[in-house]
Protein backbone atom coordinates (compact mmCIF):
# COMPACT_ATOMS: atom_id res chain seq x y z
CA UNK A 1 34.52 222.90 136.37
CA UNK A 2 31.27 222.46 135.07
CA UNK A 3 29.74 221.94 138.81
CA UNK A 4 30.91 224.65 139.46
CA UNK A 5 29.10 226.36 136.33
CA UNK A 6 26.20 224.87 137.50
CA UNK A 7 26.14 226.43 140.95
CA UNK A 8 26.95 229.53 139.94
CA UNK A 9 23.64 229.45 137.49
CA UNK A 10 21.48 228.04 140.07
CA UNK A 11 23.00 231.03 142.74
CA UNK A 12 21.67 233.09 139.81
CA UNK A 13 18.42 231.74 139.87
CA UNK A 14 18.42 230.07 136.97
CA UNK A 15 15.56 227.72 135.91
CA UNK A 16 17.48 223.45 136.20
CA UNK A 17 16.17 223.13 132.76
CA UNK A 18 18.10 226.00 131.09
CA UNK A 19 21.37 225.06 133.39
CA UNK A 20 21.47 221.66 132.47
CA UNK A 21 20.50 222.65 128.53
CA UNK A 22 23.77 224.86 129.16
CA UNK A 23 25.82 222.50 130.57
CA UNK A 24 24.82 219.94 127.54
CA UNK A 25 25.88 222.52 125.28
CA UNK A 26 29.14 222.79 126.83
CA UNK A 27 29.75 219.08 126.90
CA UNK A 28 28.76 218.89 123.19
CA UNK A 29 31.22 221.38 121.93
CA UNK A 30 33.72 219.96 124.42
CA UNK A 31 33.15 216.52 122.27
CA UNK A 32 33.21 218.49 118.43
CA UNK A 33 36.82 219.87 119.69
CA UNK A 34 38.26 217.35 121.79
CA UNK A 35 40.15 220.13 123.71
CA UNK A 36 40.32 221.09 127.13
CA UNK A 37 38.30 224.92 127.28
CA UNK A 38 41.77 226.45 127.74
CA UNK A 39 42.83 225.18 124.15
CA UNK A 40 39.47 226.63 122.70
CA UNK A 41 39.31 229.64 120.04
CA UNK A 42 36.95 231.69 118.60
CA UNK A 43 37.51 229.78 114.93
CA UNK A 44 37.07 226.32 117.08
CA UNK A 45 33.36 228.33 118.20
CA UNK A 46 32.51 229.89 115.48
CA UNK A 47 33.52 226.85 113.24
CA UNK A 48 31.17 224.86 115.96
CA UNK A 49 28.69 226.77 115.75
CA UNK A 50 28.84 227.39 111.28
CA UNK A 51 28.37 223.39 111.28
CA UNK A 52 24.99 223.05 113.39
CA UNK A 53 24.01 225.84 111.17
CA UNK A 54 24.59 224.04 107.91
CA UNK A 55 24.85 220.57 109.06
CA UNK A 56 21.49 220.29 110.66
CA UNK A 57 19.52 223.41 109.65
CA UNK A 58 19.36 224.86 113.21
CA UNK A 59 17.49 228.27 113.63
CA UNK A 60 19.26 231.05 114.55
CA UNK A 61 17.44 231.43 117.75
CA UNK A 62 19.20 228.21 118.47
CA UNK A 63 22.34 228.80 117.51
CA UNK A 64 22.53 231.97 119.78
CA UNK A 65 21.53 230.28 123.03
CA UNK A 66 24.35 228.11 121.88
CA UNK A 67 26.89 230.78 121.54
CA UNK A 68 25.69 232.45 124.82
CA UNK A 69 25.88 228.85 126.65
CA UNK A 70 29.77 228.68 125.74
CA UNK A 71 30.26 232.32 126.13
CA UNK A 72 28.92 232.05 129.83
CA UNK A 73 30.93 229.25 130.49
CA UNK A 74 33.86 230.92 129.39
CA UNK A 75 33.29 233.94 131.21
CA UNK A 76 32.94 231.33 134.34
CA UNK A 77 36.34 229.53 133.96
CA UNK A 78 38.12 232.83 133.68
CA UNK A 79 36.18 234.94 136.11
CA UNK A 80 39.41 235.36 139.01
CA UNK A 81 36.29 235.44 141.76
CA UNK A 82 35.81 231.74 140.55
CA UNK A 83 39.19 230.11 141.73
């Protein structure tokens, strides 16, 4: 799934950089939930995303590239043009 992310970022024209900072994201929330993406929530996101926040003082520029990185992957995985 996330190859397939990834190709659809780099059809986009998408810098390798920001894909792969995407795809990191991804795998990083996929660790904090230990669920497969069609288990996740918003509360599982936004309870994600509350703890890099307090937890380690991220800036809020930060967090929303985060939020955008899972919200395009999501938007991938249930996109019916992406099998």
């Amino acid at each position: 799934m996330l190859g397939g992310f990834a190709n659809q970022q780099l059809a986009r024209n998408l810098a390798r950089s920001t894909v792969e900072g995407r795809e990191n994201t991804v795998k990083a929330f996929t660790a904090y939930v230990n669920a497969f993406p069609w288990q996740w929530t918003p509360a599982m996101v936004d309870e994600w995303l509350g703890d890099l926040r307090s937890l380690r003082d991220l800036k809020r520029s930060a967090i929303r590239s985060y939020s955008e990185a899972i919200r395009s992957f999501c938007h991938f995985a249930t996109d019916p043009l992406y099998e």
